[in-house]
C-alpha atoms as a PDB file:
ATOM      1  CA  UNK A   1     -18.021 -10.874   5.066  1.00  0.00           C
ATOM      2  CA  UNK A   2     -21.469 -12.108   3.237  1.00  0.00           C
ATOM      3  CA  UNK A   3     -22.435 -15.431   3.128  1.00  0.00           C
ATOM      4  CA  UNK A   4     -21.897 -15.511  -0.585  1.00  0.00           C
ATOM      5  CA  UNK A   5     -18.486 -14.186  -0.207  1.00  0.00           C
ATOM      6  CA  UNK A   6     -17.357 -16.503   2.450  1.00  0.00           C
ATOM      7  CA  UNK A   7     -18.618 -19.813   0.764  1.00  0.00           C
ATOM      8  CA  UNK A   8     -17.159 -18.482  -2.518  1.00  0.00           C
ATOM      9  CA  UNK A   9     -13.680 -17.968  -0.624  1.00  0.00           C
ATOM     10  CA  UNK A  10     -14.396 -21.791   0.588  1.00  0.00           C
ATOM     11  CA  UNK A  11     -14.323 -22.594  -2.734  1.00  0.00           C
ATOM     12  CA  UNK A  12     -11.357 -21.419  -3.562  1.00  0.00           C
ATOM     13  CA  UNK A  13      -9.845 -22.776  -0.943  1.00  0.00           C
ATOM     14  CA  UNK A  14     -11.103 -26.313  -1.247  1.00  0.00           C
ATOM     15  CA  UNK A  15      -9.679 -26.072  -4.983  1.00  0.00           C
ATOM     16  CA  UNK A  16      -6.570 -24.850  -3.291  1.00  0.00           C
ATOM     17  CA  UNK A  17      -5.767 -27.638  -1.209  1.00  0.00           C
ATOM     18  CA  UNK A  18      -6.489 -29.997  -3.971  1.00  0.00           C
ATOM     19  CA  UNK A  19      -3.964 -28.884  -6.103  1.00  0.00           C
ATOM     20  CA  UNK A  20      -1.982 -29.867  -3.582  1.00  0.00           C
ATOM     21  CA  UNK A  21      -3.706 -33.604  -3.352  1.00  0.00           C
ATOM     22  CA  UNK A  22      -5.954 -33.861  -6.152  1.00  0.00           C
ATOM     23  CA  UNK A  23      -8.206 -36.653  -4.797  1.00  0.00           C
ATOM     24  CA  UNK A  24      -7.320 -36.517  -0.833  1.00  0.00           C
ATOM     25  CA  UNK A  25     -10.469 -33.299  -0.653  1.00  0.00           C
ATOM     26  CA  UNK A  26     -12.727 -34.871  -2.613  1.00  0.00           C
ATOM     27  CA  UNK A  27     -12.591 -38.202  -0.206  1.00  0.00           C
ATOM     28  CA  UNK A  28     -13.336 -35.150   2.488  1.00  0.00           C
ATOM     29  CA  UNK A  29     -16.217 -33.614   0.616  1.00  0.00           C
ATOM     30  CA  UNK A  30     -17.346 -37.403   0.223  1.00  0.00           C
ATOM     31  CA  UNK A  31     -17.464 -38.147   3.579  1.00  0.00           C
ATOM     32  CA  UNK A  32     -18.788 -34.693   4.598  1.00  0.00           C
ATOM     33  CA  UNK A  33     -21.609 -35.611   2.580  1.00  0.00           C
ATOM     34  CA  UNK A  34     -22.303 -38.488   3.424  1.00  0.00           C
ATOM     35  CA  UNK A  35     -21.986 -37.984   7.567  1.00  0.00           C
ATOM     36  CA  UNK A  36     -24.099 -34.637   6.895  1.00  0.00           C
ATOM     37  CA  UNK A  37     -22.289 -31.839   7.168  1.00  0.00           C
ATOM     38  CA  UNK A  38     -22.515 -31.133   3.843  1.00  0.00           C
ATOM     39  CA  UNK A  39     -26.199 -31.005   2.019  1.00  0.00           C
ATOM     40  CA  UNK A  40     -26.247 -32.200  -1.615  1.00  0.00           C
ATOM     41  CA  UNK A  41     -29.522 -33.749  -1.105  1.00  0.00           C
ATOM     42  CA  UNK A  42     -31.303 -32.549  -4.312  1.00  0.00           C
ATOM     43  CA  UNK A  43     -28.610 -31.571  -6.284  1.00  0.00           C
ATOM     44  CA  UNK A  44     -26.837 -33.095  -9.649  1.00  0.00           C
ATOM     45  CA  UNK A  45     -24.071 -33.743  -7.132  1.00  0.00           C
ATOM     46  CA  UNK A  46     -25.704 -36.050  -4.507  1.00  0.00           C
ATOM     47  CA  UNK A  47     -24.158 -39.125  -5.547  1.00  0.00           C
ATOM     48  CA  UNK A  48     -21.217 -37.640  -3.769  1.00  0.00           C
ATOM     49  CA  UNK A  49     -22.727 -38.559  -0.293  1.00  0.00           C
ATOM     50  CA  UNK A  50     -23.174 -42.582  -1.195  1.00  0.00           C
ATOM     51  CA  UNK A  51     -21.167 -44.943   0.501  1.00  0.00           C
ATOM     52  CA  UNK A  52     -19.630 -46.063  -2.822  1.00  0.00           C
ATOM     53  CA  UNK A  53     -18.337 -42.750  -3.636  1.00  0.00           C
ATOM     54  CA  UNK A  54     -17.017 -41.970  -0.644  1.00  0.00           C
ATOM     55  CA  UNK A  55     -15.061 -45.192  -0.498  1.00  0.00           C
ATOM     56  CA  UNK A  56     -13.756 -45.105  -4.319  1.00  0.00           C
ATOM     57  CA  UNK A  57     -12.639 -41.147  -3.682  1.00  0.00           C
ATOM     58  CA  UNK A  58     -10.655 -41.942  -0.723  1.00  0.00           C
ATOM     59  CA  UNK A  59      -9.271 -45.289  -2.220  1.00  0.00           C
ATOM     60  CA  UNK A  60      -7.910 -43.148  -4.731  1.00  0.00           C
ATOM     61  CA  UNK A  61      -6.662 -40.625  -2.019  1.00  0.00           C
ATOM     62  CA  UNK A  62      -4.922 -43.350  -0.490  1.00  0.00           C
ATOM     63  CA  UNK A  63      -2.969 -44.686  -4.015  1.00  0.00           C
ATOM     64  CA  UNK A  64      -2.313 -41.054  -4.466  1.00  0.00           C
ATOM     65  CA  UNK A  65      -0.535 -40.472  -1.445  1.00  0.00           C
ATOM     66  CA  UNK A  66       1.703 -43.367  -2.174  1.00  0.00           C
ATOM     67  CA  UNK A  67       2.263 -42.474  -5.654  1.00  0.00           C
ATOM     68  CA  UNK A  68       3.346 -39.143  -4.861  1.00  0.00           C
ATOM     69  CA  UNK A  69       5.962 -40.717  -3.016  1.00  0.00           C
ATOM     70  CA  UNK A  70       7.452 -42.454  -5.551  1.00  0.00           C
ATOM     71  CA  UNK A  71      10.228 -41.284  -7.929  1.00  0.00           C
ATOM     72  CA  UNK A  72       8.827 -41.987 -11.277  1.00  0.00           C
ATOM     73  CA  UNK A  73       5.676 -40.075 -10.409  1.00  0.00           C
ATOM     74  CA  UNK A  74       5.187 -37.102 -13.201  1.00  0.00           C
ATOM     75  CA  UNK A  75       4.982 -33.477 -11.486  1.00  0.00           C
ATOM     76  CA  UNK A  76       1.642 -31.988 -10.675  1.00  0.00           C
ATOM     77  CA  UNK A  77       2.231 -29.606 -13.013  1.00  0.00           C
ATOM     78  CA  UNK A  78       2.483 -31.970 -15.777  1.00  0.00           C
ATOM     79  CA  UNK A  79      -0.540 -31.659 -18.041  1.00  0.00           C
ATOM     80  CA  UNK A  80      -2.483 -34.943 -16.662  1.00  0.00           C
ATOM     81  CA  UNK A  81      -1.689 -34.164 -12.958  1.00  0.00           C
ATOM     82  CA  UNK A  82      -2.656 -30.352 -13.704  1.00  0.00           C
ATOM     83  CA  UNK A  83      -6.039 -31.876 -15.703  1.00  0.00           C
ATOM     84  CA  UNK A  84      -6.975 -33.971 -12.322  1.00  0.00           C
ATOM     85  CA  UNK A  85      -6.364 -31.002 -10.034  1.00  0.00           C
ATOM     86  CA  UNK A  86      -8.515 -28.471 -12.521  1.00  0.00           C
ATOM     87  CA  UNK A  87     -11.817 -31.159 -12.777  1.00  0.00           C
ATOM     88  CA  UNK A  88     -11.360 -32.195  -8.909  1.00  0.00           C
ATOM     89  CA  UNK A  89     -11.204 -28.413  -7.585  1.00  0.00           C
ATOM     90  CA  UNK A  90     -13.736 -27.916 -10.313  1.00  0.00           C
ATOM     91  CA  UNK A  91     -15.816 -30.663  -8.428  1.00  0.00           C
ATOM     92  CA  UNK A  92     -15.013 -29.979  -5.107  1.00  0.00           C
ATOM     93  CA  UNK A  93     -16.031 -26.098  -5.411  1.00  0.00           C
ATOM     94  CA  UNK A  94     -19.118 -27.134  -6.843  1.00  0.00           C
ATOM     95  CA  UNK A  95     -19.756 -29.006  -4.214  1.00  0.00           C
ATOM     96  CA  UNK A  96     -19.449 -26.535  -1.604  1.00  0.00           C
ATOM     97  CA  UNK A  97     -21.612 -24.065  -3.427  1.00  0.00           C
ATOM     98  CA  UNK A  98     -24.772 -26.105  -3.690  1.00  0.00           C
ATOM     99  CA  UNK A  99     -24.313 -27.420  -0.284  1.00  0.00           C
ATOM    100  CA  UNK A 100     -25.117 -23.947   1.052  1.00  0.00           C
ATOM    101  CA  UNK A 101     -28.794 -21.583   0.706  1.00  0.00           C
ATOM    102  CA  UNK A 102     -26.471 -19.501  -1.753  1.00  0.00           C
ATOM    103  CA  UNK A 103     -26.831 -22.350  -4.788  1.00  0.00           C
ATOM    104  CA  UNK A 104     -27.069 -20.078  -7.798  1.00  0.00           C
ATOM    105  CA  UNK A 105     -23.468 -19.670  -7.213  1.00  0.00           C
ATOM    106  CA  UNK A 106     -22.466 -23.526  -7.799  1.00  0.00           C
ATOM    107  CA  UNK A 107     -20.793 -22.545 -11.400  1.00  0.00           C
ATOM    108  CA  UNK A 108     -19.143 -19.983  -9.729  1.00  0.00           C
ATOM    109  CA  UNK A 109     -17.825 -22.509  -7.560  1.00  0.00           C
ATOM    110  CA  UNK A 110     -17.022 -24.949  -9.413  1.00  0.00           C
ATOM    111  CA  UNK A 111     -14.773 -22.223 -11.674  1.00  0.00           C
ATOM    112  CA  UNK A 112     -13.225 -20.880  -8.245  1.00  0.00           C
ATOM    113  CA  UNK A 113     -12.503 -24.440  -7.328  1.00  0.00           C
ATOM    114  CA  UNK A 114     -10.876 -25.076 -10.095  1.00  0.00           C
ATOM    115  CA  UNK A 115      -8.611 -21.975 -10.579  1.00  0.00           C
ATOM    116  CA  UNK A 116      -7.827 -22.824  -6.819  1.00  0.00           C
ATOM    117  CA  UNK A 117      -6.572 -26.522  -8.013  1.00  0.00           C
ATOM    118  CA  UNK A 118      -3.947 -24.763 -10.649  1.00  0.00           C
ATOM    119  CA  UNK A 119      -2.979 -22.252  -8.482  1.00  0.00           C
ATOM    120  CA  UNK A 120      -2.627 -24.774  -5.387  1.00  0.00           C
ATOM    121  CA  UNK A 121      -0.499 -27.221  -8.162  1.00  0.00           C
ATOM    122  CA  UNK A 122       1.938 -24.215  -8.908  1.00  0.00           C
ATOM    123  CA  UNK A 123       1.986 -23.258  -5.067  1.00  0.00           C
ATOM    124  CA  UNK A 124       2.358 -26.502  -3.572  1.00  0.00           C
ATOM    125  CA  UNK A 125       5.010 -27.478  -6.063  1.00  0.00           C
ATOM    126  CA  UNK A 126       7.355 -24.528  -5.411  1.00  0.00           C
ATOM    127  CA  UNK A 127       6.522 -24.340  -1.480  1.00  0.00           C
ATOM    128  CA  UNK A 128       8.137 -28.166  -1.765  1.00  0.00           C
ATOM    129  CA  UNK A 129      10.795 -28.229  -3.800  1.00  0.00           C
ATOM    130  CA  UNK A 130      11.759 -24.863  -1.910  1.00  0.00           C
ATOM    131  CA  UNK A 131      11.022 -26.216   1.666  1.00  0.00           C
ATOM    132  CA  UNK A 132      12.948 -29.599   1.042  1.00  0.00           C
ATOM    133  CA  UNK A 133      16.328 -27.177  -0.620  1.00  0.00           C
ATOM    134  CA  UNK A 134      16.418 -24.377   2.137  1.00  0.00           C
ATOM    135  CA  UNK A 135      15.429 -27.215   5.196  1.00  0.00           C
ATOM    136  CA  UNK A 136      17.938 -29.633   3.466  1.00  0.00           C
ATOM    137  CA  UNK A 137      15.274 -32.278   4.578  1.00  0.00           C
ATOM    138  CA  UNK A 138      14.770 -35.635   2.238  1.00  0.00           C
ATOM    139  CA  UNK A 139      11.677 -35.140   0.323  1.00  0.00           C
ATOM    140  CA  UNK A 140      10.038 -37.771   1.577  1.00  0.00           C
ATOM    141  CA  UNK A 141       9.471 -35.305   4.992  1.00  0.00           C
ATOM    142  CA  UNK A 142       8.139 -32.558   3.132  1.00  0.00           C
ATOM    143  CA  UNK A 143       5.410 -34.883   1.037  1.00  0.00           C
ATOM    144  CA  UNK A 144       4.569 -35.932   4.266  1.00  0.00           C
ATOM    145  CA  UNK A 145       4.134 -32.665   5.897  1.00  0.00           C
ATOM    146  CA  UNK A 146       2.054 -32.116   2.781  1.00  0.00           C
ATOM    147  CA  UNK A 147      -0.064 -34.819   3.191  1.00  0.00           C
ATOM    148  CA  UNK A 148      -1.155 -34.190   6.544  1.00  0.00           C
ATOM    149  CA  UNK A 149      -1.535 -30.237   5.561  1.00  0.00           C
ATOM    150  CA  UNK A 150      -3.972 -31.280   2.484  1.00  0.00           C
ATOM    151  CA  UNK A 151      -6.119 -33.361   4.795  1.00  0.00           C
ATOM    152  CA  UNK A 152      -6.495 -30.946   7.866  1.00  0.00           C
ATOM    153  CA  UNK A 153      -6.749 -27.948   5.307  1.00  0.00           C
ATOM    154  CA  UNK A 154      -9.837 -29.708   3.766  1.00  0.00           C
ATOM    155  CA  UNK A 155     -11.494 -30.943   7.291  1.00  0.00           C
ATOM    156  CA  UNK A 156     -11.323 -27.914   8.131  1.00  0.00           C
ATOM    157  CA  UNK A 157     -12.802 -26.001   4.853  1.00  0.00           C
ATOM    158  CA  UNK A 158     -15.920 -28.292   5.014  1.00  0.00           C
ATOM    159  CA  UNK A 159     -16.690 -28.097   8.435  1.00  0.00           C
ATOM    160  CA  UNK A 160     -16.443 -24.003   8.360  1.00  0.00           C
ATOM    161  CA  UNK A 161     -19.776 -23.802   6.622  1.00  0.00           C
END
């Protein structure tokens, strides 16, 4: 596989996992930054290494996970969840793009990324609702499962550069 190809399949994949947590990978992809392992140095994206965004993404992370846990919380797949998950993958995948010597590819990227975020939303929504029916498990196990899937998933996507 080409360079291009595998960091564009990263993309993807970072959107991915973020439809699944919108704001849990982009906490990753602020920390990667920050520590280094990702390069935005020079890019419109560099703020993403600061201290202060790497903090305010993963504060959000943190309210997210709890709000996903709670029963008034609107579907993913509602419009505003669905909205998050499109711009975050959008972000994320961007992010991966210029971080690597291929960065004429960030727009593609960012528009992998993105159509990763739906398709992770539609995904993750019917892999739970399916897993917590068949495993007759409280939900509560499942969003859990899915929490710690959504953070290894993205640890692992932006350290495989």
């Amino acid at each position: 596989m080409s360079l291009l190809a595998h960091v564009l399949l990263l993309a993807f994949a970072i959107g991915f996992v973020t439809g699944l947590r919108s704001f849990a990978p982009a906490a990753v992809v602020c920390w990667a930054t920050h520590l280094g392992v990702l390069n935005l140095r020079a890019t419109p994206l560099a703020f993403l290494g600061t201290l202060a965004a790497a903090a305010i993404f993963t504060l959000l992370a943190l309210g997210e996970l709890v709000a996903d846990k709670l029963p008034k919380t609107p579907s993913r797949t509602a419009a505003m969840g669905l909205s998050a998950r499109f711009l975050l993958g959008g972000l994320c995948g961007a992010a991966l793009t210029l971080a690597s010597p291929q960065t004429t590819t960030w727009l593609m990227g960012a528009l992998l990324g993105a159509a990763g975020g739906i398709a992770g939303a539609f995904a993750g929504y019917q892999a739970r609702t399916r897993l917590v029916k068949a495993l007759n498990l409280p939900d509560i196990v499942v969003a859990l499962a899915e929490d710690a899937v959504t953070i290894a998933a993205a640890i692992l996507i932006v350290t495989h550069f």
